[in-house]
PDB file of N, CA and C in Angstrom:
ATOM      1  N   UNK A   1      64.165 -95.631-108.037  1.00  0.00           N
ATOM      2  CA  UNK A   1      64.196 -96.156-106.692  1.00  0.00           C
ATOM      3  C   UNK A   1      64.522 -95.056-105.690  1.00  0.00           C
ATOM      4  N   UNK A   2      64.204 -93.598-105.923  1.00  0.00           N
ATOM      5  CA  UNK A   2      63.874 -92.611-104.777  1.00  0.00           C
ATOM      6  C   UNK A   2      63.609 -92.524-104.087  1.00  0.00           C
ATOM      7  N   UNK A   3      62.426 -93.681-103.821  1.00  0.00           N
ATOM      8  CA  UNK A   3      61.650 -93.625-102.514  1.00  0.00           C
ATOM      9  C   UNK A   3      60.054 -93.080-102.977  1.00  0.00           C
ATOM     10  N   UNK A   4      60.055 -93.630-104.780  1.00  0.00           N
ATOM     11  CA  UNK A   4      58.801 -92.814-104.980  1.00  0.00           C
ATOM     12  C   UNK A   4      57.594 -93.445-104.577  1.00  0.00           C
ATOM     13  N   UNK A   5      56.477 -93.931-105.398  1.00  0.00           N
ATOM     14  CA  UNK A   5      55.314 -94.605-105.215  1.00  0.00           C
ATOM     15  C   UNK A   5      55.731 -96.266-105.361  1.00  0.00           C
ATOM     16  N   UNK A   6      55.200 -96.972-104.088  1.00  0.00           N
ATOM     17  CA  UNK A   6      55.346 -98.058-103.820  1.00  0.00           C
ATOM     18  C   UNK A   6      55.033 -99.334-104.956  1.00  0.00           C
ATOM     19  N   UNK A   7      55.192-100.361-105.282  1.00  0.00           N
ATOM     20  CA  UNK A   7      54.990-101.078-106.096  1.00  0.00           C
ATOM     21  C   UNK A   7      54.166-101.653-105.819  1.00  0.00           C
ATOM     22  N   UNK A   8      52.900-101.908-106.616  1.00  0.00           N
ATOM     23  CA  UNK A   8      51.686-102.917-106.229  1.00  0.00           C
ATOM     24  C   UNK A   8      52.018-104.212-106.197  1.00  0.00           C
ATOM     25  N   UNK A   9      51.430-104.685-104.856  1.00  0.00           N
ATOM     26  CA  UNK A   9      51.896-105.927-104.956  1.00  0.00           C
ATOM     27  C   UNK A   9      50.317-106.432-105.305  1.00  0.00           C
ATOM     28  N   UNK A  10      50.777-108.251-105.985  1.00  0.00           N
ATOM     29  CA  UNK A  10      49.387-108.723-106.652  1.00  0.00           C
ATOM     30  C   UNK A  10      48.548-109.360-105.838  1.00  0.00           C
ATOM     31  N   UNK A  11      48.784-109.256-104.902  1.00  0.00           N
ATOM     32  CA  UNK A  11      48.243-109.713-103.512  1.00  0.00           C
ATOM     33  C   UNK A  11      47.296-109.172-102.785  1.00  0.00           C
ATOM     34  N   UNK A  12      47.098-107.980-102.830  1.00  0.00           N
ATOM     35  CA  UNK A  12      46.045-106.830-102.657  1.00  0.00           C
ATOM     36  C   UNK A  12      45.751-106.252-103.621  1.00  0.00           C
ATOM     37  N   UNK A  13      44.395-106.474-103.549  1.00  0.00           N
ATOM     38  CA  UNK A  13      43.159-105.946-104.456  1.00  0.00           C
ATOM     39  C   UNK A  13      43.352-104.264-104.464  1.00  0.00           C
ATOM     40  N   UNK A  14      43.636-103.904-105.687  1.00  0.00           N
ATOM     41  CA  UNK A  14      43.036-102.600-106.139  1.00  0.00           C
ATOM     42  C   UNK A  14      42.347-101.414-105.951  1.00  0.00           C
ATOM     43  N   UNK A  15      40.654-102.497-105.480  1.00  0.00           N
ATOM     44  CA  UNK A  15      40.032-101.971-104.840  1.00  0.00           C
ATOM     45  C   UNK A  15      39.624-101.223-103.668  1.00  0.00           C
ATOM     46  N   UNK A  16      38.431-101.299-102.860  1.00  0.00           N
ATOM     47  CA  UNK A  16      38.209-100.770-101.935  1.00  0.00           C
ATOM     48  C   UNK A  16      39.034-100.983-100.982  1.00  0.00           C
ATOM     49  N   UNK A  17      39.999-100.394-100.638  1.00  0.00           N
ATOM     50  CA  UNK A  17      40.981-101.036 -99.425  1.00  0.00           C
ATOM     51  C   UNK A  17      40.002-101.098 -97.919  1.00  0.00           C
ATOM     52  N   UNK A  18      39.459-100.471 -98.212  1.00  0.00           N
ATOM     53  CA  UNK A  18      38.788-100.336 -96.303  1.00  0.00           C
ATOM     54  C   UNK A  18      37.899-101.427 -96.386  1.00  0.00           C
ATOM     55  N   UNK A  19      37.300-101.903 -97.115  1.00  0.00           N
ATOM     56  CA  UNK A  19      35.843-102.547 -97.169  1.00  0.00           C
ATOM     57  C   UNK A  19      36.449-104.179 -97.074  1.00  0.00           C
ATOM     58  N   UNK A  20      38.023-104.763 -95.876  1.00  0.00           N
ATOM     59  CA  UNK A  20      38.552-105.491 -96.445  1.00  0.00           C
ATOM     60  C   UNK A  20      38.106-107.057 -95.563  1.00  0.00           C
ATOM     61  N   UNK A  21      37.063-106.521 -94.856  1.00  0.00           N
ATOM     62  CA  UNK A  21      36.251-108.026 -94.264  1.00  0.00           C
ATOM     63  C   UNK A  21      35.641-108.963 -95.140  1.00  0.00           C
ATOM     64  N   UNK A  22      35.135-110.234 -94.468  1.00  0.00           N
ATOM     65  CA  UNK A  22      35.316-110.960 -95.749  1.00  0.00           C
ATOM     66  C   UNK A  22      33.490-111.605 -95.715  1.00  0.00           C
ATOM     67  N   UNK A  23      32.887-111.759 -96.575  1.00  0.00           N
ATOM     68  CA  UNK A  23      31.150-111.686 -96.814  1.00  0.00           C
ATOM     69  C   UNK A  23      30.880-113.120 -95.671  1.00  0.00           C
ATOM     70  N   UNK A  24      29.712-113.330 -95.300  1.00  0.00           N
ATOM     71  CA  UNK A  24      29.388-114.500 -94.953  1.00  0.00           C
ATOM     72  C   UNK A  24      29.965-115.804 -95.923  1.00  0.00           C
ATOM     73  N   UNK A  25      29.186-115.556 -96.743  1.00  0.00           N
ATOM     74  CA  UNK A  25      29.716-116.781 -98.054  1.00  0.00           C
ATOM     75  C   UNK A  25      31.359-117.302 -98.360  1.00  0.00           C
ATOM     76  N   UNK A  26      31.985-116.095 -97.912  1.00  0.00           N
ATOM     77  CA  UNK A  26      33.534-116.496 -97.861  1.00  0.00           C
ATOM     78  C   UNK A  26      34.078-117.085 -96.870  1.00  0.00           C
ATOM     79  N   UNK A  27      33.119-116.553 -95.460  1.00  0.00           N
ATOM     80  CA  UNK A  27      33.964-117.199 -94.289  1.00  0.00           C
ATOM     81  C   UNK A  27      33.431-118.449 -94.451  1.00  0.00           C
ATOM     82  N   UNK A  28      32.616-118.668 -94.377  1.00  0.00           N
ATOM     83  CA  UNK A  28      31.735-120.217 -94.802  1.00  0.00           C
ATOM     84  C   UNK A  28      32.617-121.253 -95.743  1.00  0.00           C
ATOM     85  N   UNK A  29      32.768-120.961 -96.583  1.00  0.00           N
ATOM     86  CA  UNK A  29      33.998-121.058 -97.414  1.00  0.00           C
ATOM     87  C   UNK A  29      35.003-121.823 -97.043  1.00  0.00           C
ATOM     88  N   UNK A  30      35.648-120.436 -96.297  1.00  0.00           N
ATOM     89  CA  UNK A  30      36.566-120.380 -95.479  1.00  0.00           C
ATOM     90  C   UNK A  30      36.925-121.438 -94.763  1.00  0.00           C
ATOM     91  N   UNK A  31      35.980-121.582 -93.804  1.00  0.00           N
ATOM     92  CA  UNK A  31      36.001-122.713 -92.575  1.00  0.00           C
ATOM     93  C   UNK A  31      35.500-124.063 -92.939  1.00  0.00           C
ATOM     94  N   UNK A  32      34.913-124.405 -94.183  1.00  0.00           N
ATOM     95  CA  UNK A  32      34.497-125.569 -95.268  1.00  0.00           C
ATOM     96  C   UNK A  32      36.005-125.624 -95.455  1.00  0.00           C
ATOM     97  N   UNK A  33      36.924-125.185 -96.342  1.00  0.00           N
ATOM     98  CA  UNK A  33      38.053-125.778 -96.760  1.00  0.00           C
ATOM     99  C   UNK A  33      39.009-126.114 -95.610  1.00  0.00           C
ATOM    100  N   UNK A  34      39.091-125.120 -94.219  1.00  0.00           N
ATOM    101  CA  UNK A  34      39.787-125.871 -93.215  1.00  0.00           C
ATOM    102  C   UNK A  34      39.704-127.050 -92.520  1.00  0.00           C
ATOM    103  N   UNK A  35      38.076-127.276 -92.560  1.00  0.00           N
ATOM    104  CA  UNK A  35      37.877-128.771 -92.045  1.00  0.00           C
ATOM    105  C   UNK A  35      37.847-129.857 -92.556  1.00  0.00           C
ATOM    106  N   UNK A  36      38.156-129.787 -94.035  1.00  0.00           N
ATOM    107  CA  UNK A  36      38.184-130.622 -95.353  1.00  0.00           C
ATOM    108  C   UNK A  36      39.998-130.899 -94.906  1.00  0.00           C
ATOM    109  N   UNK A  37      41.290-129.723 -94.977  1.00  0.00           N
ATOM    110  CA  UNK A  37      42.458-129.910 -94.673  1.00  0.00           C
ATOM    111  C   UNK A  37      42.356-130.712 -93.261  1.00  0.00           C
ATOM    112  N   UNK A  38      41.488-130.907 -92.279  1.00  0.00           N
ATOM    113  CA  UNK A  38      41.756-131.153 -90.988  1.00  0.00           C
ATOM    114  C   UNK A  38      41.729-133.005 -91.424  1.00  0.00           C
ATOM    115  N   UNK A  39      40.286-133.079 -91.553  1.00  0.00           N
ATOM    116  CA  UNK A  39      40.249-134.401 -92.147  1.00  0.00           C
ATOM    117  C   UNK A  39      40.948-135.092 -92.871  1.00  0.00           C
ATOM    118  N   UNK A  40      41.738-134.366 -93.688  1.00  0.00           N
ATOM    119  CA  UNK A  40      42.862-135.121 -95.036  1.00  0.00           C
ATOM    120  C   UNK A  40      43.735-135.048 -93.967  1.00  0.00           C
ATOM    121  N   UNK A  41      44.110-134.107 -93.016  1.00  0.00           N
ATOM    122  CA  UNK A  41      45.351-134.719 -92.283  1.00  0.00           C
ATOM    123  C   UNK A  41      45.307-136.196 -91.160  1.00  0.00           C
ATOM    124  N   UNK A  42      43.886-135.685 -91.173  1.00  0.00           N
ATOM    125  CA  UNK A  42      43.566-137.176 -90.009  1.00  0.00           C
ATOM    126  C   UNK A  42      43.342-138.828 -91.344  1.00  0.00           C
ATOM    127  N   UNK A  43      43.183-138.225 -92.092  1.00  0.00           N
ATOM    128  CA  UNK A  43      43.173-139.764 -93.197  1.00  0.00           C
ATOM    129  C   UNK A  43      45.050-140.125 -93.518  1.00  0.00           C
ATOM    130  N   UNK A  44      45.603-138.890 -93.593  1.00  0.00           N
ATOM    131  CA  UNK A  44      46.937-139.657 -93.794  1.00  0.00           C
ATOM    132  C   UNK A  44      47.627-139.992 -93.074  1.00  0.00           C
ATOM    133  N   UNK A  45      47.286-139.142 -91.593  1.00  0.00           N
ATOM    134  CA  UNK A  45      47.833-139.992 -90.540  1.00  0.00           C
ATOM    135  C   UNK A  45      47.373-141.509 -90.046  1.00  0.00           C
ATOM    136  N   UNK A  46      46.248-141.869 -90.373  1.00  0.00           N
ATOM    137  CA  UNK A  46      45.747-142.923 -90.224  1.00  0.00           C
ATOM    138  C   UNK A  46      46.316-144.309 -91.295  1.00  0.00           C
ATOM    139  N   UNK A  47      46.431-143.643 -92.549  1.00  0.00           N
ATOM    140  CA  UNK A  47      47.018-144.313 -93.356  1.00  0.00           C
ATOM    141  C   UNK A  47      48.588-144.718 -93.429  1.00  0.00           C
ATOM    142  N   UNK A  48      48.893-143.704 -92.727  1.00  0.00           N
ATOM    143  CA  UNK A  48      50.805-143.896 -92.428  1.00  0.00           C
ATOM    144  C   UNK A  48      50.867-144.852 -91.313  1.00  0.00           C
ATOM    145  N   UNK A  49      49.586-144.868 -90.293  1.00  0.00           N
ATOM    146  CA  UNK A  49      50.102-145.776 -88.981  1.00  0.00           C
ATOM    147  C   UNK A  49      49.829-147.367 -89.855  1.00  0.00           C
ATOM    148  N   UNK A  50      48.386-147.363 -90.631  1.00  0.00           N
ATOM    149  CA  UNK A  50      48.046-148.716 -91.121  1.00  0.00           C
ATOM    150  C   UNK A  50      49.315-149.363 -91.612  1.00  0.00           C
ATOM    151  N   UNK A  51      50.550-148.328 -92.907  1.00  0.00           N
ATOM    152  CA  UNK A  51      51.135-148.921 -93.500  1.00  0.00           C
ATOM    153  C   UNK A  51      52.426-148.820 -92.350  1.00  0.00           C
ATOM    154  N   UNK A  52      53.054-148.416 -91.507  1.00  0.00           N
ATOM    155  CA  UNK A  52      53.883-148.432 -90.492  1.00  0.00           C
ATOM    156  C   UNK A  52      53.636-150.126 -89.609  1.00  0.00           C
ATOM    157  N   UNK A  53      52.600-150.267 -89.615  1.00  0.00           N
ATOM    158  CA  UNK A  53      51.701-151.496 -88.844  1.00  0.00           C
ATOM    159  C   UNK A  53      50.510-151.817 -89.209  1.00  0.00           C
ATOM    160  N   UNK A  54      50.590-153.076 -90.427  1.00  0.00           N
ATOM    161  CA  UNK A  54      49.267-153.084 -90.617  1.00  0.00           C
ATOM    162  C   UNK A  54      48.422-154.269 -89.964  1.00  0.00           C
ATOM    163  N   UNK A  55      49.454-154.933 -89.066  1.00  0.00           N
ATOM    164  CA  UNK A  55      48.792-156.210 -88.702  1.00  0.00           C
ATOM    165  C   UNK A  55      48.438-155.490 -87.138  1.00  0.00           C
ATOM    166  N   UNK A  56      48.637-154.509 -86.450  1.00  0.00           N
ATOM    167  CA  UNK A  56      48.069-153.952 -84.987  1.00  0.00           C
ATOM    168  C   UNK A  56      46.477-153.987 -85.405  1.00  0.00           C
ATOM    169  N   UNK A  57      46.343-153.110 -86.740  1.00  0.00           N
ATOM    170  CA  UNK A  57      44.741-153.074 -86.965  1.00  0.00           C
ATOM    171  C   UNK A  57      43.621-154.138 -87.297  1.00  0.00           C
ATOM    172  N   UNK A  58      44.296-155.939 -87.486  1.00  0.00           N
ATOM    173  CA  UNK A  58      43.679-156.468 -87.689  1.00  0.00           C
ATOM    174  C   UNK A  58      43.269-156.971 -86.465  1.00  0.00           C
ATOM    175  N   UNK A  59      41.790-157.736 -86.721  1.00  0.00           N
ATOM    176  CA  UNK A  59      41.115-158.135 -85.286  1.00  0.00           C
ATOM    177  C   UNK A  59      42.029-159.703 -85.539  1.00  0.00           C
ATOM    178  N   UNK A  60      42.525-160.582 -83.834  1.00  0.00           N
ATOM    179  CA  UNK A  60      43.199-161.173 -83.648  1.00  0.00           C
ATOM    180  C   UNK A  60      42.098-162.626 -84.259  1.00  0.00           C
ATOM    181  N   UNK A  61      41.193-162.631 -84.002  1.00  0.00           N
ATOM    182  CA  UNK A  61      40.108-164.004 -84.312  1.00  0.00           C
ATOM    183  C   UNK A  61      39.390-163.839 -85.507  1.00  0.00           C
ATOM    184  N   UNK A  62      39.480-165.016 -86.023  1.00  0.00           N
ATOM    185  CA  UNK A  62      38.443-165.229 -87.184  1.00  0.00           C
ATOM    186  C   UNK A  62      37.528-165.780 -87.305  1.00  0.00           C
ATOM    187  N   UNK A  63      36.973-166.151 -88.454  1.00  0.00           N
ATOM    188  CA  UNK A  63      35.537-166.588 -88.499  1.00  0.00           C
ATOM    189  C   UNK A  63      35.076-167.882 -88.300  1.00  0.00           C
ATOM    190  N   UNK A  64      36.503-168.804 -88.354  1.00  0.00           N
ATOM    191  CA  UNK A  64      36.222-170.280 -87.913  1.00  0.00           C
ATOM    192  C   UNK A  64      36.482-170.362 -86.156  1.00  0.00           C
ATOM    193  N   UNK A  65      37.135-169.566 -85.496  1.00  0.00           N
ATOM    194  CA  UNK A  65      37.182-169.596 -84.479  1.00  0.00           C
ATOM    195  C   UNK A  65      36.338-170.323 -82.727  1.00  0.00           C
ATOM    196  N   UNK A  66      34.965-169.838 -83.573  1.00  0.00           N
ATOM    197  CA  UNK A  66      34.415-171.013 -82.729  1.00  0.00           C
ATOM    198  C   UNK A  66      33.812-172.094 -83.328  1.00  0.00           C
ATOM    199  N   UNK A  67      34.033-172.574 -84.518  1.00  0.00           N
ATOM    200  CA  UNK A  67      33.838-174.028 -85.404  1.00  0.00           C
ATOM    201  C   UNK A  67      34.316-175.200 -84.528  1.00  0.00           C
ATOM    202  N   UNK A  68      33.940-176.364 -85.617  1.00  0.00           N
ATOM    203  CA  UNK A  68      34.407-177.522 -84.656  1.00  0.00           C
ATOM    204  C   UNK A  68      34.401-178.805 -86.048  1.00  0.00           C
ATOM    205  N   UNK A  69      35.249-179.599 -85.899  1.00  0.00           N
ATOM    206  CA  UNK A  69      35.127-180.832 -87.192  1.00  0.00           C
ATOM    207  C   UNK A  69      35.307-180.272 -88.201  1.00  0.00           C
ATOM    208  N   UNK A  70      34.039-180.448 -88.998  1.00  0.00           N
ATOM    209  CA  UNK A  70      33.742-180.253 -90.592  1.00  0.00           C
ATOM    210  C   UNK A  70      33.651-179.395 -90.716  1.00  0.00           C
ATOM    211  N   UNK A  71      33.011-178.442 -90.092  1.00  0.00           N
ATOM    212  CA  UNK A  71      32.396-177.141 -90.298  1.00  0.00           C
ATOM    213  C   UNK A  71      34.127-176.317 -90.312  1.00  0.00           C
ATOM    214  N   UNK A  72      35.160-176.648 -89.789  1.00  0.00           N
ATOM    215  CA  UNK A  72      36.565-175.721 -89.622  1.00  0.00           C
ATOM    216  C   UNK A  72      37.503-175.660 -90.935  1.00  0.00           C
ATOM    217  N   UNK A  73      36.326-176.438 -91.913  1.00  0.00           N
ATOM    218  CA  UNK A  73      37.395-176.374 -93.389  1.00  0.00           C
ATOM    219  C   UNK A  73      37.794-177.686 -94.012  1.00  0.00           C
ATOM    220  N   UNK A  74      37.130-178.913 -93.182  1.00  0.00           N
ATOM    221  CA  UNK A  74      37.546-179.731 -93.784  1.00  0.00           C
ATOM    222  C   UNK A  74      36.011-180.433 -95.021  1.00  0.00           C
ATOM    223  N   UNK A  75      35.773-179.424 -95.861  1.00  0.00           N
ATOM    224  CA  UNK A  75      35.082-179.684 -96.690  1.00  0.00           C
ATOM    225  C   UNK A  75      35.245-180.437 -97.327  1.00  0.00           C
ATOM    226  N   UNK A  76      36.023-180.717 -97.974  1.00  0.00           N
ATOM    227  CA  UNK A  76      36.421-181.612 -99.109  1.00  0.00           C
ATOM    228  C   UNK A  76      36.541-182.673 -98.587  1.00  0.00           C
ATOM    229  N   UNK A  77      36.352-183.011 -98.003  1.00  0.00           N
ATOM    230  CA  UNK A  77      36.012-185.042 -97.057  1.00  0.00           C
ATOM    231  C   UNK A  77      34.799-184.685 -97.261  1.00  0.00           C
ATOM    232  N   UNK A  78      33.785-184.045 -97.132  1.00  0.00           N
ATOM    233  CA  UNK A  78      32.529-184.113 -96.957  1.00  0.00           C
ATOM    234  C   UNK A  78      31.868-183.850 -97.485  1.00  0.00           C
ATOM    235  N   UNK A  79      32.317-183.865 -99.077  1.00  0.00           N
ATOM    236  CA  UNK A  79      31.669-183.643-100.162  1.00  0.00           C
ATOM    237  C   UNK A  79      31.408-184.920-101.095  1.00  0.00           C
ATOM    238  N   UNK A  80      32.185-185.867-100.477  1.00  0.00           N
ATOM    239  CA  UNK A  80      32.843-187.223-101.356  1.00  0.00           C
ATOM    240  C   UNK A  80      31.509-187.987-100.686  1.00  0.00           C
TER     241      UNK A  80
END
């Protein structure tokens, strides 16, 4: 520990140190896996508000809503 030759770290390549830009195919890559992380953050935020509140996201009316009589469920009289 003199102060001699530095310790390789495994983090940098070996190789060509100068040549250290990165190919088309990598940045491509690159910016494919960031917008994949962008999206997973927008799905779990979406999923934390659903389970925080899941009844804000339901629509308030249903499907009998504009029914009337028989047609609102009272089937079973009107099957007899």
């Amino acid at each position: 520990m003199d102060g001699g030759q530095p310790i390789p770290s495994p983090l940098v390549p070996l190789g060509n140190l100068s040549d250290s830009s990165m190919s088309l195919e990598q940045k491509t890559t690159f910016v494919f896996v960031i917008l994949l992380f962008i999206f997973l953050g927008i799905l779990i935020v979406r999923c934390f508000r659903i389970l925080l509140d899941p009844y804000r996201s339901m629509p308030t009316s249903t499907w009998a809503d504009g029914l009337e009589g028989l047609e609102k469920g009272q089937f079973d009289h009107a099957l007899a």
